[in-house]
Protein backbone atom coordinates (compact mmCIF):
# COMPACT_ATOMS: atom_id res chain seq x y z
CA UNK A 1 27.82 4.42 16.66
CA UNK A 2 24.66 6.05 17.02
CA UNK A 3 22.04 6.57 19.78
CA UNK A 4 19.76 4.41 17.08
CA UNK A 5 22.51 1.78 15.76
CA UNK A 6 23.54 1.38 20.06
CA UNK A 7 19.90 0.59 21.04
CA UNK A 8 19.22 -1.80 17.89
CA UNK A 9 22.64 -3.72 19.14
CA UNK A 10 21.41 -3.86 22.61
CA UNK A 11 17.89 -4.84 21.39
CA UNK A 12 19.76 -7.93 19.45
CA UNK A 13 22.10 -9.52 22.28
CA UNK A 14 19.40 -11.99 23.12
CA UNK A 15 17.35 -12.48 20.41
CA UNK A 16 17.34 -15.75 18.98
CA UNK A 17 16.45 -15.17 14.75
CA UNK A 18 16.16 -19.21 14.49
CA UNK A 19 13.62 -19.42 17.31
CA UNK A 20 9.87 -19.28 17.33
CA UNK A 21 8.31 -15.98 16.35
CA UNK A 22 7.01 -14.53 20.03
CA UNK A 23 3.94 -12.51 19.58
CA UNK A 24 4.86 -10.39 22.37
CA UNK A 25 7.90 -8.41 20.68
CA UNK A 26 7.21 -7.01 17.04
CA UNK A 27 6.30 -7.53 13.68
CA UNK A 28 7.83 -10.94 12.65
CA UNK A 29 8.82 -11.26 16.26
CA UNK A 30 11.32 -8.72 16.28
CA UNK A 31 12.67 -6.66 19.31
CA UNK A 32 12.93 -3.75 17.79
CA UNK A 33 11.17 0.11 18.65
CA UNK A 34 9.75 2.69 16.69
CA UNK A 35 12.56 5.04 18.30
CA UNK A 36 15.53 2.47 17.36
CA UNK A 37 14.18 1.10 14.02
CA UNK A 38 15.31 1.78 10.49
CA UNK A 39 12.18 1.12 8.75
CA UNK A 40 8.78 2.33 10.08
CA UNK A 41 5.27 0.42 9.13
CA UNK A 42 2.28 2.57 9.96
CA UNK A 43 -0.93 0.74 10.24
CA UNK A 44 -3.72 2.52 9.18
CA UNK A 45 -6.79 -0.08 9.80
CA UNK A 46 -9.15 2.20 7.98
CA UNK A 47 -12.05 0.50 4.93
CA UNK A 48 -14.96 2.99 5.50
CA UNK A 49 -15.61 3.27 1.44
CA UNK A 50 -14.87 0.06 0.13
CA UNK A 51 -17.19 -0.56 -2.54
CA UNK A 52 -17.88 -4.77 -2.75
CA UNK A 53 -16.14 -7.10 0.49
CA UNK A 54 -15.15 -5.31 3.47
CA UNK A 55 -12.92 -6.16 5.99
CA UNK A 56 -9.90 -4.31 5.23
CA UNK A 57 -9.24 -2.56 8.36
CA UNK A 58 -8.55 -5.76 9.78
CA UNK A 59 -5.62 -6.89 7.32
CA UNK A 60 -2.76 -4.83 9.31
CA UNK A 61 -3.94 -7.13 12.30
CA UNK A 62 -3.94 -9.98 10.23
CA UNK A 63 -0.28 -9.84 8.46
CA UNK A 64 1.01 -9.11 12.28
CA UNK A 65 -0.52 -12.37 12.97
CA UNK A 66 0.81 -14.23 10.15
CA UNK A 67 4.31 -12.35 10.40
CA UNK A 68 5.84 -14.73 13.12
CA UNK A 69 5.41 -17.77 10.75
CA UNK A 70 7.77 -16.06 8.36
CA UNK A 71 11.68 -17.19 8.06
CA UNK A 72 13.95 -13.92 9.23
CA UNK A 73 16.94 -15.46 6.93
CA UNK A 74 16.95 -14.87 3.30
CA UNK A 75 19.51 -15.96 0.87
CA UNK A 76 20.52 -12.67 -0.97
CA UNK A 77 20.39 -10.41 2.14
CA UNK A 78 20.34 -12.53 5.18
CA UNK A 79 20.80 -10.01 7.71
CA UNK A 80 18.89 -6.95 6.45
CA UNK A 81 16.40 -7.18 9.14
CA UNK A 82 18.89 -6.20 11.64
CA UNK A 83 18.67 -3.08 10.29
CA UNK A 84 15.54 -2.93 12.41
CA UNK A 85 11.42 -3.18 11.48
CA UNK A 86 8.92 -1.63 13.73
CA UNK A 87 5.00 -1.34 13.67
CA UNK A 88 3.32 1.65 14.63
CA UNK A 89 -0.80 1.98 14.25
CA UNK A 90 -2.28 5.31 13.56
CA UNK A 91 -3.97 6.24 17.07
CA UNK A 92 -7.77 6.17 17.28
CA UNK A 93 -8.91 5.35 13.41
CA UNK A 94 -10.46 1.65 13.77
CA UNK A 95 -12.86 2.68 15.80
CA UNK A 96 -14.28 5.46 13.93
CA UNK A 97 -13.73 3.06 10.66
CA UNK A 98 -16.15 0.52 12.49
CA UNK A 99 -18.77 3.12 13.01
CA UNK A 100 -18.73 5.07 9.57
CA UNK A 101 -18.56 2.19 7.81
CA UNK A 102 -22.12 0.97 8.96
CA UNK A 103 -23.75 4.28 7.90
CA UNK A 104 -21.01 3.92 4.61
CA UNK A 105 -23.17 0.65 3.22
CA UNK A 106 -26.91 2.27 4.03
CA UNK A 107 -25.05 5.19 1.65
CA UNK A 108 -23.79 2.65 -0.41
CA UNK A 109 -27.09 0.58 -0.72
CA UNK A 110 -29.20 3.70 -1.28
CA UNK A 111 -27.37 5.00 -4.28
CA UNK A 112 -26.92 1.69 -5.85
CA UNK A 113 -30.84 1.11 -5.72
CA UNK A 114 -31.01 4.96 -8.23
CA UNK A 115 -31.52 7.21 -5.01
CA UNK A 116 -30.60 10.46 -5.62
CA UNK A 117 -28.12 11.71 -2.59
CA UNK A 118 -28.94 15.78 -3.60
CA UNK A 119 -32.64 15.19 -2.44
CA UNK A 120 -31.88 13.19 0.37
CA UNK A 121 -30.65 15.41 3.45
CA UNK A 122 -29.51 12.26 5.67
CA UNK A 123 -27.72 10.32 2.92
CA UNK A 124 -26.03 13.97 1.99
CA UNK A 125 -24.91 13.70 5.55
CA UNK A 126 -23.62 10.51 5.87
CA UNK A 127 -21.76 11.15 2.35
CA UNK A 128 -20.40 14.82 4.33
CA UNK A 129 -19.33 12.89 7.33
CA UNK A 130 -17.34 10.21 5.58
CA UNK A 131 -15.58 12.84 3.54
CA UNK A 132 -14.79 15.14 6.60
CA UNK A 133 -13.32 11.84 8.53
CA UNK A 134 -11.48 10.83 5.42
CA UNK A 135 -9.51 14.12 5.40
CA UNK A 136 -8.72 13.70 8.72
CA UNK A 137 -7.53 10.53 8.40
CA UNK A 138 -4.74 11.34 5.60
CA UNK A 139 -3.75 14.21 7.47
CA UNK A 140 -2.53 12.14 10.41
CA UNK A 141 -0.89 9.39 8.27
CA UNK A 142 0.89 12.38 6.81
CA UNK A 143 1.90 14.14 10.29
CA UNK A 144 3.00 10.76 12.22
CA UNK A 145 5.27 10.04 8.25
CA UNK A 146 6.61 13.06 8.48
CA UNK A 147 7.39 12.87 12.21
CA UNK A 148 9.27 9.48 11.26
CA UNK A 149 10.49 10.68 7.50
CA UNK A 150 11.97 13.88 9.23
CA UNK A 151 14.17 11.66 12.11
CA UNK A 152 16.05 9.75 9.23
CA UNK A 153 13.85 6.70 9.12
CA UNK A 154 12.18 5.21 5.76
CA UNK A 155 8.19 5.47 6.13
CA UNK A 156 6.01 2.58 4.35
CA UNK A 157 2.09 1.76 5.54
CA UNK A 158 -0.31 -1.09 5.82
CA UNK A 159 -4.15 -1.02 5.22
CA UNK A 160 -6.83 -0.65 5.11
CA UNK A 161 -8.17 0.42 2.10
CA UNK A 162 -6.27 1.85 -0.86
CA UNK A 163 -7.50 5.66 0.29
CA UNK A 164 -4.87 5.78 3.74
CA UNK A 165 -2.09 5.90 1.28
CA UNK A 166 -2.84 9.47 0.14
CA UNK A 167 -1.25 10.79 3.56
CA UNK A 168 2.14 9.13 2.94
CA UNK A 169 2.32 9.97 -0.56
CA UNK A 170 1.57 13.96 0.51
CA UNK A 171 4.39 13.06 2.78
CA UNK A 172 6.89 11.72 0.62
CA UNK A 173 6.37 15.09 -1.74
CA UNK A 174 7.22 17.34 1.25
CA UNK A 175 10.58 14.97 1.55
CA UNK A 176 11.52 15.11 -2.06
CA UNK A 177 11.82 16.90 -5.03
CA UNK A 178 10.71 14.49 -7.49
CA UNK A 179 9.42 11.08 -7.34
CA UNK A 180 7.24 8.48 -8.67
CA UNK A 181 4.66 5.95 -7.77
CA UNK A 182 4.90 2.15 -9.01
CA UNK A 183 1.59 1.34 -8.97
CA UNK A 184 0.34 -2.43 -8.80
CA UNK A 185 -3.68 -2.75 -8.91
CA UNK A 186 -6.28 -4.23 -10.78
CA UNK A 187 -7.70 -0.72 -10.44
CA UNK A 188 -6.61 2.50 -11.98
CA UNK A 189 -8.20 4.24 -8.78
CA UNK A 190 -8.39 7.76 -11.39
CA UNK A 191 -11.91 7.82 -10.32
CA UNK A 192 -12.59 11.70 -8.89
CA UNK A 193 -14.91 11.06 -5.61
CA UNK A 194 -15.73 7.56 -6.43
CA UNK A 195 -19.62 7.00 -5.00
CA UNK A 196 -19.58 10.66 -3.91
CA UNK A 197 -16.61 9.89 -1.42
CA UNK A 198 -13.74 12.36 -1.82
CA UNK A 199 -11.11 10.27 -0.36
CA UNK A 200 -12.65 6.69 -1.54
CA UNK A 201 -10.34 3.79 -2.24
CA UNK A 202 -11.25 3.93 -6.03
CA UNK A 203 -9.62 7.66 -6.43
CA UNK A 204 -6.76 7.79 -4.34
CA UNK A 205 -4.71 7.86 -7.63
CA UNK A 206 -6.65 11.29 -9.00
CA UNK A 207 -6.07 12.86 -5.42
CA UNK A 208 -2.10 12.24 -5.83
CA UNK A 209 -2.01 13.54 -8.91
CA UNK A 210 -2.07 17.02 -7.58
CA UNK A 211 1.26 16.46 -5.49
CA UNK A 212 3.87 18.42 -7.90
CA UNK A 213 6.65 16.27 -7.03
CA UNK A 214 4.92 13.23 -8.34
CA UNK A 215 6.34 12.81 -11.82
CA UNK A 216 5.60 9.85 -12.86
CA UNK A 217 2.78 7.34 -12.10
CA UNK A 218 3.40 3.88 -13.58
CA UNK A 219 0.58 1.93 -13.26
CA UNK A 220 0.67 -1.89 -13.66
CA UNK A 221 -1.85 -4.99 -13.96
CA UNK A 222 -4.79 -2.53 -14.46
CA UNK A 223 -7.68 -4.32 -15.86
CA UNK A 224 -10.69 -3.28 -14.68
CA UNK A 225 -11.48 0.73 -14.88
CA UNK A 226 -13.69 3.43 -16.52
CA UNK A 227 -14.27 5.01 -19.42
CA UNK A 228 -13.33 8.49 -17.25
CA UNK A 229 -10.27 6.73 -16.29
CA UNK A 230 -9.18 5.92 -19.57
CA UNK A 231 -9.68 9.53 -20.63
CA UNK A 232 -7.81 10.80 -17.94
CA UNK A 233 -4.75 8.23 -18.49
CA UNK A 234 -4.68 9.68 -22.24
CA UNK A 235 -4.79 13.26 -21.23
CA UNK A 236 -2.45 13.13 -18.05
CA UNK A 237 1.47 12.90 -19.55
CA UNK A 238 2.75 12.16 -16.30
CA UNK A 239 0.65 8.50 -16.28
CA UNK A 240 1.89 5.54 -17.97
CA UNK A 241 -0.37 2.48 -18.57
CA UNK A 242 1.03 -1.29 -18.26
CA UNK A 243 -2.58 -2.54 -18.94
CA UNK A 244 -2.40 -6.42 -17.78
CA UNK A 245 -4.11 -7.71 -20.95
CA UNK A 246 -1.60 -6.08 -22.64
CA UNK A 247 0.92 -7.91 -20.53
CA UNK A 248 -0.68 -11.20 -20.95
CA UNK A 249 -1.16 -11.15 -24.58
CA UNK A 250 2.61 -10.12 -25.47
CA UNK A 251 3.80 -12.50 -22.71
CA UNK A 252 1.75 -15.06 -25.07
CA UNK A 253 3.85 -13.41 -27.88
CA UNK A 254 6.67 -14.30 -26.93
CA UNK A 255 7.59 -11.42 -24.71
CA UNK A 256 8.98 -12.52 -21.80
CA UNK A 257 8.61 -10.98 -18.04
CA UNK A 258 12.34 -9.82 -17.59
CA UNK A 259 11.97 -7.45 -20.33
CA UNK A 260 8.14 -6.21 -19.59
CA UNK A 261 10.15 -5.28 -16.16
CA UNK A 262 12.91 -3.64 -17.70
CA UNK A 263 10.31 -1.25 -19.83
CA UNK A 264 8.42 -0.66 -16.24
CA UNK A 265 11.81 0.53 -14.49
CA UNK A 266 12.80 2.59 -17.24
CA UNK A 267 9.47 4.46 -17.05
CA UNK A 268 9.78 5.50 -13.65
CA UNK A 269 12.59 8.42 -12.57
CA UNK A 270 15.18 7.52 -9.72
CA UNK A 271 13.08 7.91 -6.95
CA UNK A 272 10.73 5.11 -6.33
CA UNK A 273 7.33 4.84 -4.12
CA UNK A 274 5.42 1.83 -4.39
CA UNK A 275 1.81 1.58 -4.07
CA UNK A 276 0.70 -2.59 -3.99
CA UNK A 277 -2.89 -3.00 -3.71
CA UNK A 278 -3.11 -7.02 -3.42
CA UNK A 279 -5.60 -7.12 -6.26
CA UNK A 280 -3.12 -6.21 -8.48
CA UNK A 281 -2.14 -9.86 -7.95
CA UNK A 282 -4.16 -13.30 -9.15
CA UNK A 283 -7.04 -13.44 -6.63
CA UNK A 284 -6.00 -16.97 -5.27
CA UNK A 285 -2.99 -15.08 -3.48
CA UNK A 286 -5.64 -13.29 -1.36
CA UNK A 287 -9.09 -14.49 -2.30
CA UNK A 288 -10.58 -12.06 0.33
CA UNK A 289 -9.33 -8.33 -0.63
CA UNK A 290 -12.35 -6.09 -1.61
CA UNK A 291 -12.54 -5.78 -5.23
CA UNK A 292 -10.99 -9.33 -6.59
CA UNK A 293 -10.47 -9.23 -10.41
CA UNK A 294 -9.74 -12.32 -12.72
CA UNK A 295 -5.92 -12.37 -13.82
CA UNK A 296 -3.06 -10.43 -12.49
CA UNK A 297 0.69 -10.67 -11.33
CA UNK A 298 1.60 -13.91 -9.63
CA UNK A 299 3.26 -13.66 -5.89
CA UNK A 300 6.84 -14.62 -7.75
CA UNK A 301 6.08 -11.92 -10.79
CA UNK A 302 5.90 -9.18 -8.36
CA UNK A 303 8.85 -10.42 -6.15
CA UNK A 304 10.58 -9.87 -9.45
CA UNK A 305 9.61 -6.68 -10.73
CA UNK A 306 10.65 -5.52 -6.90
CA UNK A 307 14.44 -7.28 -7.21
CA UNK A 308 14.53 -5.49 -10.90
CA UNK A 309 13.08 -2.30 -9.54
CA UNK A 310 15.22 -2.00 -6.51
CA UNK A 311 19.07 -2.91 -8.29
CA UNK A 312 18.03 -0.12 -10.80
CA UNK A 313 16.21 2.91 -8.56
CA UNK A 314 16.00 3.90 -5.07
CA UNK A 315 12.75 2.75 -3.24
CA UNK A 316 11.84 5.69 -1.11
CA UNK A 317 8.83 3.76 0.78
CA UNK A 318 6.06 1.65 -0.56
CA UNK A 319 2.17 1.11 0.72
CA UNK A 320 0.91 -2.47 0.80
CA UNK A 321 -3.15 -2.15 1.26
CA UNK A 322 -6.71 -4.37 0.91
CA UNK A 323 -5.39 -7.19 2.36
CA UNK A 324 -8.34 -8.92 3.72
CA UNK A 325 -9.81 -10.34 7.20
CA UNK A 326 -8.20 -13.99 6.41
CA UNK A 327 -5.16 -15.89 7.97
CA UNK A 328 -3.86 -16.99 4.25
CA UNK A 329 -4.52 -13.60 3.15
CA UNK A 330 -1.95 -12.24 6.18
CA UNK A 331 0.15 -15.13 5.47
CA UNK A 332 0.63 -13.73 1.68
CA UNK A 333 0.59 -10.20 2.80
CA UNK A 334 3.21 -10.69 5.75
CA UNK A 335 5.80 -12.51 2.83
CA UNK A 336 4.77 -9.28 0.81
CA UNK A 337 5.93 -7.07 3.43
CA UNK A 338 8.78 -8.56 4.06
CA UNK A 339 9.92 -8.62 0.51
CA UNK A 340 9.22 -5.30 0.31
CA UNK A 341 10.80 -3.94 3.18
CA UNK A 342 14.11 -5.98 2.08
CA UNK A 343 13.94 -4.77 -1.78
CA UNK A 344 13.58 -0.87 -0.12
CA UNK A 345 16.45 -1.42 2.56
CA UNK A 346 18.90 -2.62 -0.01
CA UNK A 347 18.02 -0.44 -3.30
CA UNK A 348 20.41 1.73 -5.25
CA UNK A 349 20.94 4.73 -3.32
């Protein structure tokens, strides 16, 4: 048994699974440690370039909150959690998210109204700062990944805004040879600098694209994006469109949702990371996410594209971001997690 496996035992001989969720011990009110956990969460509470609602930052808090409501048992893996689920919050971003995002919507408000940022010098500095912070940012979600990824642990992360996945993404390339992104959004997020931000939540797609181990970037549910993003899905081989009015009108068809899944899985290689941006799903599953867009996946749609994805690849981490400053959106987003985190444990390896 292993230093890890010993400490996880310990951490279990008087917890109670069946008793109420105590907000002083985990996520989902479980005893576990970063240092004796199988499965890492990072937190990144980081929504300085959020476009329309804000509010983001606050969704890791949120699910947390909403975690100790959830059941522990579930009836095809009932005791995966033991394999142990710990929460750790990337030090010292929330606060500079607070204070860039108030000079983020005088940006935002000035270039929406025509201004011109190139003639401005103090909107060309608030546009400098935000990029120079946003860098920063992915660089320690990738160092504190790595620092987990390299001790034997799988890696996934909570947001914030769609941009803090960038780091673990960079991260999972350094950690394998070849993988590829399951992407659920109502976004394609292909956008390069989005509103002048380098690292906004609307291009965090174009900035993985230059990771060489990313072979494959399955997109699904996308119904709202540009005419630049539509020239750069045609022109990029490694990007494969599941366009949800697509979706919808073959489902109408007489397609059903099994076999849309199937032709999903078999466009992605072995090696799985998912990226779940909650407007990917119907709005009414978290009403208060940042960029809400009529139609999309229903909560027991995704659960099973994750069972089909997971008995068929290996999940290698996921991201699960824009969940918004609401109780029922952290209720949703903490039953996401956990399905997540389940459907990764227990895929094909």
């Amino acid at each position: 048994m292993s230093t890890r496996e010993k400490s996880r035992k310990d951490a279990l001989a008087n917890f109670d699974a069946d008793g109420v969720g105590v907000s002083t011990l985990g996520i989902y009110g479980l005893p576990f440690t970063p240092e004796n956990a199988e499965i890492i969460i990072l937190a990144a509470p980081w929504d300085v370039t959020v476009s329309a609602g804000t509010g983001m930052l606050h969704g890791p808090q949120r699910i947390v909150e909403q975690s100790l409501q959830v059941e522990l048992h579930h009836q095809t893996y009932p005791d995966f959690w033991k394999a142990g689920i710990a929460m750790v919050e990337i030090p010292g971003i929330k606060s500079t998210s607070i204070a860039l995002r108030k000079q983020a919507e005088v940006y935002i408000d000035f270039i929406t109204k025509g201004g011109t940022v190139d003639t401005n010098p103090s909107m060309e500095a608030i546009k400098n700062a935000i990029n120079e912070e946003g860098e920063k940012v992915n660089a320690l979600i990738k160092a504190k990944a790595l620092e987990f990824l390299n001790n034997g642990q799988m890696v996934c992360l909570v947001g914030g805004d769609h941009s803090t996945s960038l780091g673990l993404l960079q991260a999972q390339g350094e950690m394998h040879e070849e993988f590829g992104v399951l992407h659920i959004d109502a976004h394609a997020d292909l956008r390069e600098a989005y509103e002048g931000f380098t690292f906004s939540h609307g291009s965090v797609m174009y900035n993985a694209l230059p990771i060489k181990q990313l072979k494959r970037l399955v997109q699904v549910g996308i119904r709202d994006y540009s005419r630049e993003e539509a020239e750069r899905i045609c022109s990029e081989p490694r990007v494969k469109l599941f366009p949800w009015e697509t979706i919808t009108h073959s489902m109408f068809e007489g397609d059903d949702w099994e076999d849309i899944c199937d032709d999903i899985v078999r466009s992605l290689p072995q090696k799985v990371h998912i990226s779940l941006d909650v407007d990917g799903l119907d709005p009414s599953y978290c009403p208060h996410t940042g960029t809400p867009v009529p139609g999309g996946l229903s909560y027991d749609q995704m659960i099973y594209l994750l069972k089909q994805l997971h008995t068929k690849r290996t999940i290698i981490g996921f991201d699960l971001v824009e969940v918004g400053d609401h109780p029922w959106d952290g209720n949703v987003g903490a039953r996401l997690l956990y399905q997540m985190c389940m459907y990764a444990r227990t895929s094909r390896k």
